[in-house]
C-alpha atoms as a PDB file:
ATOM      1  CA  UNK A   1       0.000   0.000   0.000  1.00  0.00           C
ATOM      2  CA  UNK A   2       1.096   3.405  -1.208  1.00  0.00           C
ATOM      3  CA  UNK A   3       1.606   6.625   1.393  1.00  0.00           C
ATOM      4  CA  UNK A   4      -0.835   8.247   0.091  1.00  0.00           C
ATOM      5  CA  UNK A   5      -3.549   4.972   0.136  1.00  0.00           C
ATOM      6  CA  UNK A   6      -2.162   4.423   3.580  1.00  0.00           C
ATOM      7  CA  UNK A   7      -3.516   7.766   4.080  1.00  0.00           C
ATOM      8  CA  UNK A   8      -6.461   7.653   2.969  1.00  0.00           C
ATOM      9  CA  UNK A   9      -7.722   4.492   4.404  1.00  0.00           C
ATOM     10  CA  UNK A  10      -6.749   6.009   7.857  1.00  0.00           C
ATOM     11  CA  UNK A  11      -8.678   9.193   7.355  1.00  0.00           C
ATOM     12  CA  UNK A  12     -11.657   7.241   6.298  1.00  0.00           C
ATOM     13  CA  UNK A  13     -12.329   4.852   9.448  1.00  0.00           C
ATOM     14  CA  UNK A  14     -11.770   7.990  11.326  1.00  0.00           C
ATOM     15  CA  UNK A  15     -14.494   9.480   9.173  1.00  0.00           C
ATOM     16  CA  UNK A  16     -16.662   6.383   9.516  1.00  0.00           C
ATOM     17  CA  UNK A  17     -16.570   6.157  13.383  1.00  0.00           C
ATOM     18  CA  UNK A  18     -17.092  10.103  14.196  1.00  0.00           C
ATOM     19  CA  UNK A  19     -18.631  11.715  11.049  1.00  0.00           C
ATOM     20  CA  UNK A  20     -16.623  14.399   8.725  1.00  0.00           C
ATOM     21  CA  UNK A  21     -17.506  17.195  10.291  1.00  0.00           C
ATOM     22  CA  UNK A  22     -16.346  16.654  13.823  1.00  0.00           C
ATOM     23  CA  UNK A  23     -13.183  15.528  12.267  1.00  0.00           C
ATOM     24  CA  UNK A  24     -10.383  18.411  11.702  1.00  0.00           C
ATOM     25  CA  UNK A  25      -7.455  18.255   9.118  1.00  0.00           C
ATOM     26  CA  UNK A  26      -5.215  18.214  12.578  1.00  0.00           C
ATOM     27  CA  UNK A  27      -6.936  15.217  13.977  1.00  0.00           C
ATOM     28  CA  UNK A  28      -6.089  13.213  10.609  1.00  0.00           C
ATOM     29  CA  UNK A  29      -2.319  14.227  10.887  1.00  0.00           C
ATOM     30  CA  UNK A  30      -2.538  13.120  14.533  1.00  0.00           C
ATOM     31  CA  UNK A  31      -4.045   9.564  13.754  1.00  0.00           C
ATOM     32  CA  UNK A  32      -1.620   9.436  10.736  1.00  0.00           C
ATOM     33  CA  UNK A  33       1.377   9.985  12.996  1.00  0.00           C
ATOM     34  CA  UNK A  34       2.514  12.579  10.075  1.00  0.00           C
ATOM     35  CA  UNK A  35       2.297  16.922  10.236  1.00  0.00           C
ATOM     36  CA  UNK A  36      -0.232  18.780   8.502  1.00  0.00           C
ATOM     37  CA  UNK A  37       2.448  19.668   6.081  1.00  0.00           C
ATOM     38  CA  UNK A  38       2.835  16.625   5.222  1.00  0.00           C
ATOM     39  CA  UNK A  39      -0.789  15.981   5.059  1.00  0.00           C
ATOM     40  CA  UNK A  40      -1.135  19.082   2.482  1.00  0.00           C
ATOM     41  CA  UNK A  41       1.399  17.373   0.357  1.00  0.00           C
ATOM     42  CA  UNK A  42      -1.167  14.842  -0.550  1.00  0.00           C
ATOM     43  CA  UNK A  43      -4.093  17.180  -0.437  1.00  0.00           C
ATOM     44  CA  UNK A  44      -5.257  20.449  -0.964  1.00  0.00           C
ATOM     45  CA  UNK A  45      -7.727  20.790   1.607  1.00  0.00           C
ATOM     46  CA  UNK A  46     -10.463  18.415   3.926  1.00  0.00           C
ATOM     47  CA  UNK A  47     -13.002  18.211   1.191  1.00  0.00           C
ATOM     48  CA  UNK A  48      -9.889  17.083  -1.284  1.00  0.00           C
ATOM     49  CA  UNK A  49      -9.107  14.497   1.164  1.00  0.00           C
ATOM     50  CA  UNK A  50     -13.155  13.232   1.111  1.00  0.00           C
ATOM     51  CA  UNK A  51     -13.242  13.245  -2.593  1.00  0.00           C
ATOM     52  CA  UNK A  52     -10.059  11.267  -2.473  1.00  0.00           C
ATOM     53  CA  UNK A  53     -11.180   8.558   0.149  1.00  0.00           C
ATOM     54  CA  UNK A  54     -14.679   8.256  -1.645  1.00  0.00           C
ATOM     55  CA  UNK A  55     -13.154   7.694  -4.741  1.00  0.00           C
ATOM     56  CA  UNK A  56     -11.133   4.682  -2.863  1.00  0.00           C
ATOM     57  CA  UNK A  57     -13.250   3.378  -0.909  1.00  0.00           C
ATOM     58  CA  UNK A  58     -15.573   2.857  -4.344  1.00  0.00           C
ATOM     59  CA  UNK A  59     -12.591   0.792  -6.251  1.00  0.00           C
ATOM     60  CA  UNK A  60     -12.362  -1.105  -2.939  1.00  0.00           C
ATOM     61  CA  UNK A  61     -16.146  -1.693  -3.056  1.00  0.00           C
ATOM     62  CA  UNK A  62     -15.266  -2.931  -6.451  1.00  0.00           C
ATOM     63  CA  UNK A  63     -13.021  -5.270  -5.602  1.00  0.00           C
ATOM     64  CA  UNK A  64     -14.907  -6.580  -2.649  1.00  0.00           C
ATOM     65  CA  UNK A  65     -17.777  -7.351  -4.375  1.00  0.00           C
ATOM     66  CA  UNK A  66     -15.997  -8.518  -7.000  1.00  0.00           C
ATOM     67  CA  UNK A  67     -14.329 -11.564  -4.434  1.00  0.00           C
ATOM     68  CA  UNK A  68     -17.514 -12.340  -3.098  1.00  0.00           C
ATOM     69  CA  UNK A  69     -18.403 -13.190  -6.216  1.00  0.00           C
ATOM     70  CA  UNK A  70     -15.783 -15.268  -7.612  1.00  0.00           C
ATOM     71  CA  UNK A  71     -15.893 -17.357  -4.299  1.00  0.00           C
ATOM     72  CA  UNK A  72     -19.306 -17.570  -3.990  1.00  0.00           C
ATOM     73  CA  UNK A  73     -20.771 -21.355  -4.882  1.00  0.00           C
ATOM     74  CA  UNK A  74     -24.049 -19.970  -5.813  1.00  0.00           C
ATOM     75  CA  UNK A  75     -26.548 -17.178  -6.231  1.00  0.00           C
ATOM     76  CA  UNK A  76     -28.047 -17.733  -2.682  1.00  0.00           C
ATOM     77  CA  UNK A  77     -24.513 -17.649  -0.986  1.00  0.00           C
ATOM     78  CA  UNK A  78     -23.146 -14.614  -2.951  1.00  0.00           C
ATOM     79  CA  UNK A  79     -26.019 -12.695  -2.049  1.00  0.00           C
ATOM     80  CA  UNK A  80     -25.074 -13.827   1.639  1.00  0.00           C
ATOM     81  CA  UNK A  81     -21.728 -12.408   0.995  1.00  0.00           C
ATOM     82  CA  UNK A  82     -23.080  -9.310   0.195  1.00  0.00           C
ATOM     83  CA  UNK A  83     -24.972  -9.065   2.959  1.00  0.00           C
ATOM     84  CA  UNK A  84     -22.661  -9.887   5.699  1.00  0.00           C
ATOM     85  CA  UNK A  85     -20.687  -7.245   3.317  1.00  0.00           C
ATOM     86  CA  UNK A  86     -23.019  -4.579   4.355  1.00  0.00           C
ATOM     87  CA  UNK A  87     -23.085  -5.629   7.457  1.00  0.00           C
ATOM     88  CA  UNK A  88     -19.767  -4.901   8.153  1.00  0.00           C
ATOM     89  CA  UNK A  89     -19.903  -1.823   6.968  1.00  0.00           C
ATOM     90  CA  UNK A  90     -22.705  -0.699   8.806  1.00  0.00           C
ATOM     91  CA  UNK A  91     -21.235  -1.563  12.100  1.00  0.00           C
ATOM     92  CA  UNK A  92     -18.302   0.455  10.941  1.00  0.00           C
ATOM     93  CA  UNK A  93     -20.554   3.218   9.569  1.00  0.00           C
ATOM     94  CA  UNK A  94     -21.522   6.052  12.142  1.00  0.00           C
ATOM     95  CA  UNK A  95     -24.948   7.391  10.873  1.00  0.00           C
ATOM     96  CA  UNK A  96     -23.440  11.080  11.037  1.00  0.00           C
ATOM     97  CA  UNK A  97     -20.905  10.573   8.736  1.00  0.00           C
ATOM     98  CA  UNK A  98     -23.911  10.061   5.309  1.00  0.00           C
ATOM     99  CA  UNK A  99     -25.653  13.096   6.581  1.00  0.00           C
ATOM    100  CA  UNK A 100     -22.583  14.860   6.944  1.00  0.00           C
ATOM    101  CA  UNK A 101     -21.105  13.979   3.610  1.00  0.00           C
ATOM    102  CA  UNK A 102     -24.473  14.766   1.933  1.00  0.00           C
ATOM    103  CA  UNK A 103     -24.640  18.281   3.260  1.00  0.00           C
ATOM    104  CA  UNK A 104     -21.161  19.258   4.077  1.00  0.00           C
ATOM    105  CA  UNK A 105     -19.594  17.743   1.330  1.00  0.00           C
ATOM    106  CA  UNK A 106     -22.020  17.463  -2.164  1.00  0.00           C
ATOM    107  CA  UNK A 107     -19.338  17.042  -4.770  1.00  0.00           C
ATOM    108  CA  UNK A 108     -18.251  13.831  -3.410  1.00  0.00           C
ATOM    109  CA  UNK A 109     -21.231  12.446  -2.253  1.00  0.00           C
ATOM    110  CA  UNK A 110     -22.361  13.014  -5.803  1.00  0.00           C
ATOM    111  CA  UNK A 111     -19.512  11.551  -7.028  1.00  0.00           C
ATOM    112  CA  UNK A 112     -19.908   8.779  -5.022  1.00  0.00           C
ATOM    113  CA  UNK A 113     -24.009   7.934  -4.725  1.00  0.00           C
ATOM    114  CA  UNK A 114     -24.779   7.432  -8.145  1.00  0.00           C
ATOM    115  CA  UNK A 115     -21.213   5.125  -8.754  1.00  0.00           C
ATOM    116  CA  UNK A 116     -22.877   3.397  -5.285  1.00  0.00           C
ATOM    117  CA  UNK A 117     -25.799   2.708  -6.938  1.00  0.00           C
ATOM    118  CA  UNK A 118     -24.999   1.637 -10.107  1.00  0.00           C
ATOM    119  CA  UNK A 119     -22.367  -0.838  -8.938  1.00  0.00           C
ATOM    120  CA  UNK A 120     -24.938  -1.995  -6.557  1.00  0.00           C
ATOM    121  CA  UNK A 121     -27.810  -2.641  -9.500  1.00  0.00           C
ATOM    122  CA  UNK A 122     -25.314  -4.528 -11.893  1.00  0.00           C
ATOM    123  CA  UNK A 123     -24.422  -7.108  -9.111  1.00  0.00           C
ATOM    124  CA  UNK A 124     -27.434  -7.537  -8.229  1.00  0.00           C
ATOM    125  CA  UNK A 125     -29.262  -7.739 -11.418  1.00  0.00           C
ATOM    126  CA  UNK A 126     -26.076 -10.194 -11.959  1.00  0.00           C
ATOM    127  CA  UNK A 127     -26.958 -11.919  -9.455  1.00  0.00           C
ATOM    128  CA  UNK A 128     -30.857 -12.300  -9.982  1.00  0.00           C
ATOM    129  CA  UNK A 129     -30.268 -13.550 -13.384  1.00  0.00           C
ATOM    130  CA  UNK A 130     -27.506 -16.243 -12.503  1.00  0.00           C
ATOM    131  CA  UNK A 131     -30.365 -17.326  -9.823  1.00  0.00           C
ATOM    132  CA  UNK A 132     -32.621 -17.691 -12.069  1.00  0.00           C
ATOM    133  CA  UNK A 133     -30.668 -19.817 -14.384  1.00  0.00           C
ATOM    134  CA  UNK A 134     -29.258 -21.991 -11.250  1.00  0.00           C
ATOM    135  CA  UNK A 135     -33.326 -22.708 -10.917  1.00  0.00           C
ATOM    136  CA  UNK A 136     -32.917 -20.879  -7.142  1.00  0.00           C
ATOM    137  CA  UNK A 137     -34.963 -17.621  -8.109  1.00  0.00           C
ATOM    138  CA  UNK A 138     -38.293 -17.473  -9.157  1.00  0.00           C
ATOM    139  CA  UNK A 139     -38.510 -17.556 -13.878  1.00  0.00           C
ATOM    140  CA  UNK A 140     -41.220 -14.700 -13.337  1.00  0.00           C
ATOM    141  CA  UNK A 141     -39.075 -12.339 -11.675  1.00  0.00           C
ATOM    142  CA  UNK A 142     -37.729  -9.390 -13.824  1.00  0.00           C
ATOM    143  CA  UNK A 143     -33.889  -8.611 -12.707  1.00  0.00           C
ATOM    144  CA  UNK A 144     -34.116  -4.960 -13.712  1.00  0.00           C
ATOM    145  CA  UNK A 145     -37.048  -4.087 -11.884  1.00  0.00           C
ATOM    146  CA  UNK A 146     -36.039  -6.225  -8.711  1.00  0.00           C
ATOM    147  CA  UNK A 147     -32.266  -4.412  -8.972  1.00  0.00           C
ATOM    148  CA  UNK A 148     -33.390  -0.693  -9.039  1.00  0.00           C
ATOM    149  CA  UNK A 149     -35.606  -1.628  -6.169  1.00  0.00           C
ATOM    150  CA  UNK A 150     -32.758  -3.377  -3.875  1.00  0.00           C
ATOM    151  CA  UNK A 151     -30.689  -0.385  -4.641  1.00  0.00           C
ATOM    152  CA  UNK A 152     -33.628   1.818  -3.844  1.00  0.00           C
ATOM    153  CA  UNK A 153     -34.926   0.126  -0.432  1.00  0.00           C
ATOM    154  CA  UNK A 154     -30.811  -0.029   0.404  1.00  0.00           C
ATOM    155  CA  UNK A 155     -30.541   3.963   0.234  1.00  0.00           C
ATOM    156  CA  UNK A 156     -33.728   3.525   2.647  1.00  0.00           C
ATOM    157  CA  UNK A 157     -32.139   1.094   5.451  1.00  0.00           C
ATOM    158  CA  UNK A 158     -29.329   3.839   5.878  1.00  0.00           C
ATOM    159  CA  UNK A 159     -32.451   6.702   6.047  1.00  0.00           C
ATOM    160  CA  UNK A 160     -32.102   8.556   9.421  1.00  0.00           C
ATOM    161  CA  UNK A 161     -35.586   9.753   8.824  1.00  0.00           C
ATOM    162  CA  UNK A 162     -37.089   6.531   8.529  1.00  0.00           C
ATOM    163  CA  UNK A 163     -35.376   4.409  10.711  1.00  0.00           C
ATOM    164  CA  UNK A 164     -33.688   6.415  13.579  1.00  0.00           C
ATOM    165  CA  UNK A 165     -31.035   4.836  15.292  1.00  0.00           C
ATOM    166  CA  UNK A 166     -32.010   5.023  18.184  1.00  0.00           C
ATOM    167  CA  UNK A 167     -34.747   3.099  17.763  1.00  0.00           C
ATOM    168  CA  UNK A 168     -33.444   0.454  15.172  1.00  0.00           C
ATOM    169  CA  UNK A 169     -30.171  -1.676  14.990  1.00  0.00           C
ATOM    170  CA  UNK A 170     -28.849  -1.125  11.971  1.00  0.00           C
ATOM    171  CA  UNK A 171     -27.281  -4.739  11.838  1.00  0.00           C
ATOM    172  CA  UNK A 172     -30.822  -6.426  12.393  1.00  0.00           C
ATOM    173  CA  UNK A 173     -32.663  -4.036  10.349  1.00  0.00           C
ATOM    174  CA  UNK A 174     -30.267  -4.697   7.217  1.00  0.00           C
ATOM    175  CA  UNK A 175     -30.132  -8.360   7.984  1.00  0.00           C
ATOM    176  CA  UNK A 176     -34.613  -8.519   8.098  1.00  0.00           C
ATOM    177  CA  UNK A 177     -33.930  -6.769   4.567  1.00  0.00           C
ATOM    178  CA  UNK A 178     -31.806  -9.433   2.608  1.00  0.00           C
ATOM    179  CA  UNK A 179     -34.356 -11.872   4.291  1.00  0.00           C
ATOM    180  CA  UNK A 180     -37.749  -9.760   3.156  1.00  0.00           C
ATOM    181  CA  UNK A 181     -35.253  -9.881  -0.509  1.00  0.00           C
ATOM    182  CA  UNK A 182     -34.218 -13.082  -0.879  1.00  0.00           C
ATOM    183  CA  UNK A 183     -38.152 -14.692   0.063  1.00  0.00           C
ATOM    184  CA  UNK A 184     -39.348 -12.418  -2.156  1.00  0.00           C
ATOM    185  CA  UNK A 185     -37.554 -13.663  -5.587  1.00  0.00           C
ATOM    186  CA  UNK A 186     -36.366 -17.490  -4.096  1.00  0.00           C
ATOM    187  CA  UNK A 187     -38.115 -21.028  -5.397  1.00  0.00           C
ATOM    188  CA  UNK A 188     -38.692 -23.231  -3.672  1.00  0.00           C
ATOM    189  CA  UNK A 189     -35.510 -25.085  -4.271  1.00  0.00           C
ATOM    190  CA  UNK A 190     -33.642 -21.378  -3.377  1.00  0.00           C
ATOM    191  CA  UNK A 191     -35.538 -21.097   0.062  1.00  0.00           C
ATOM    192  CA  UNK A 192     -34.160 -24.580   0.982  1.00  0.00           C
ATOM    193  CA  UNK A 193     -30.800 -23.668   0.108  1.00  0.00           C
ATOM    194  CA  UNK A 194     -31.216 -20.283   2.372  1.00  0.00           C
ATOM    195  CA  UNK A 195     -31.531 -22.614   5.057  1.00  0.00           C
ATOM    196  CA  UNK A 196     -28.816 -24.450   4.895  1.00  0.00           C
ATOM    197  CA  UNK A 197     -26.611 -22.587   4.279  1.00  0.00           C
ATOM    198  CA  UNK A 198     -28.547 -19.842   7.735  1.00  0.00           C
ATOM    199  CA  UNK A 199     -27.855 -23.284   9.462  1.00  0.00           C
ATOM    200  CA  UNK A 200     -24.349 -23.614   9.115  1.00  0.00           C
ATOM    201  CA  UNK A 201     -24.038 -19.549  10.599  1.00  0.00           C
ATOM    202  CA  UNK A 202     -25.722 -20.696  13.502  1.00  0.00           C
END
């Protein structure tokens, strides 16, 4: 890993556990170990340093989903892998840090939102097709429709407005939503593989 990706990947979890906004350019150089000179070699300013991370953090989405697929022995268990996937990165996610990159910071979360969401509709509609052909999703189900609205009810799981964290975990909430997904579009043949393979997490 490069300086400057070394960089970047420490700036974002420090992003993802406090938000952007409570986070100065002199609490990154303290994490980092390095001055803020140094810091301002690499970037120009904070909202450089977001545009830089998002655009990182969306070729390491890439390459993550990209894994799970290529080890995945099925439809049913790659869509597992994405889930546990978003798990992860909800538990590393502090809800602060999507309001504060949508308000404080529009350029890169308009960079990054619509990238999001189209990598998230091609594996999926991927994914929905190979199902379907692997006899372990429903023939009536149309992959483009069912993709745009994963992606949709996805941006809605992460909605502050809808489901407040204080009242919802956002682990269980996200986990109920691959479920409501994947009994939505599964045979019968695909629901019996979901519980296998739920039985062998347990």
């Amino acid at each position: 890993m490069t300086q400057r990706n070394k960089i970047l990947d420490s700036a974002q979890h420090l992003f993802l556990r406090y938000g952007i906004k409570s986070i100065t350019m002199d609490d990154v150089a303290k994490e980092l170990g390095i001055s803020k000179k140094t810091l301002y070699q690499l970037v120009d300013n904070k909202s450089d340093l977001i545009e830089q991370i998002v655009e990182l953090h969306m070729k390491d989405e890439i390459t993550e989903m990209e894994r799970i697929r290529s080890t995945s022995k099925d439809a049913i268990d790659e869509i597992l892998g994405l889930a546990a996937y978003g798990t992860q990165m909800l538990r590393e996610l502090n809800p602060r840090t999507i309001y504060d990159l949508q308000k404080y910071h529009k350029k890169a979360w308009e960079i990054m939102e619509p990238l999001h969401q189209e990598h998230i509709y091609t594996f999926i509609k991927i994914n929905l097709e190979t199902g379907i052909s692997q006899g372990l999703y429903r023939a009536d189900i149309h992959p483009d429709i069912i993709a745009k609205l994963y992606v949709g009810k996805t941006m809605l799981v992460v909605n502050e407005d809808v489901f407040p964290l204080k009242e919802y975990n956002k682990q269980n909430l996200f986990e109920a939503y691959i479920q409501y997904h994947i009994h939505g579009i599964a045979s019968a043949k695909g629901l019996r593989k979901l519980e296998k393979y739920l039985a062998k997490k347990e």
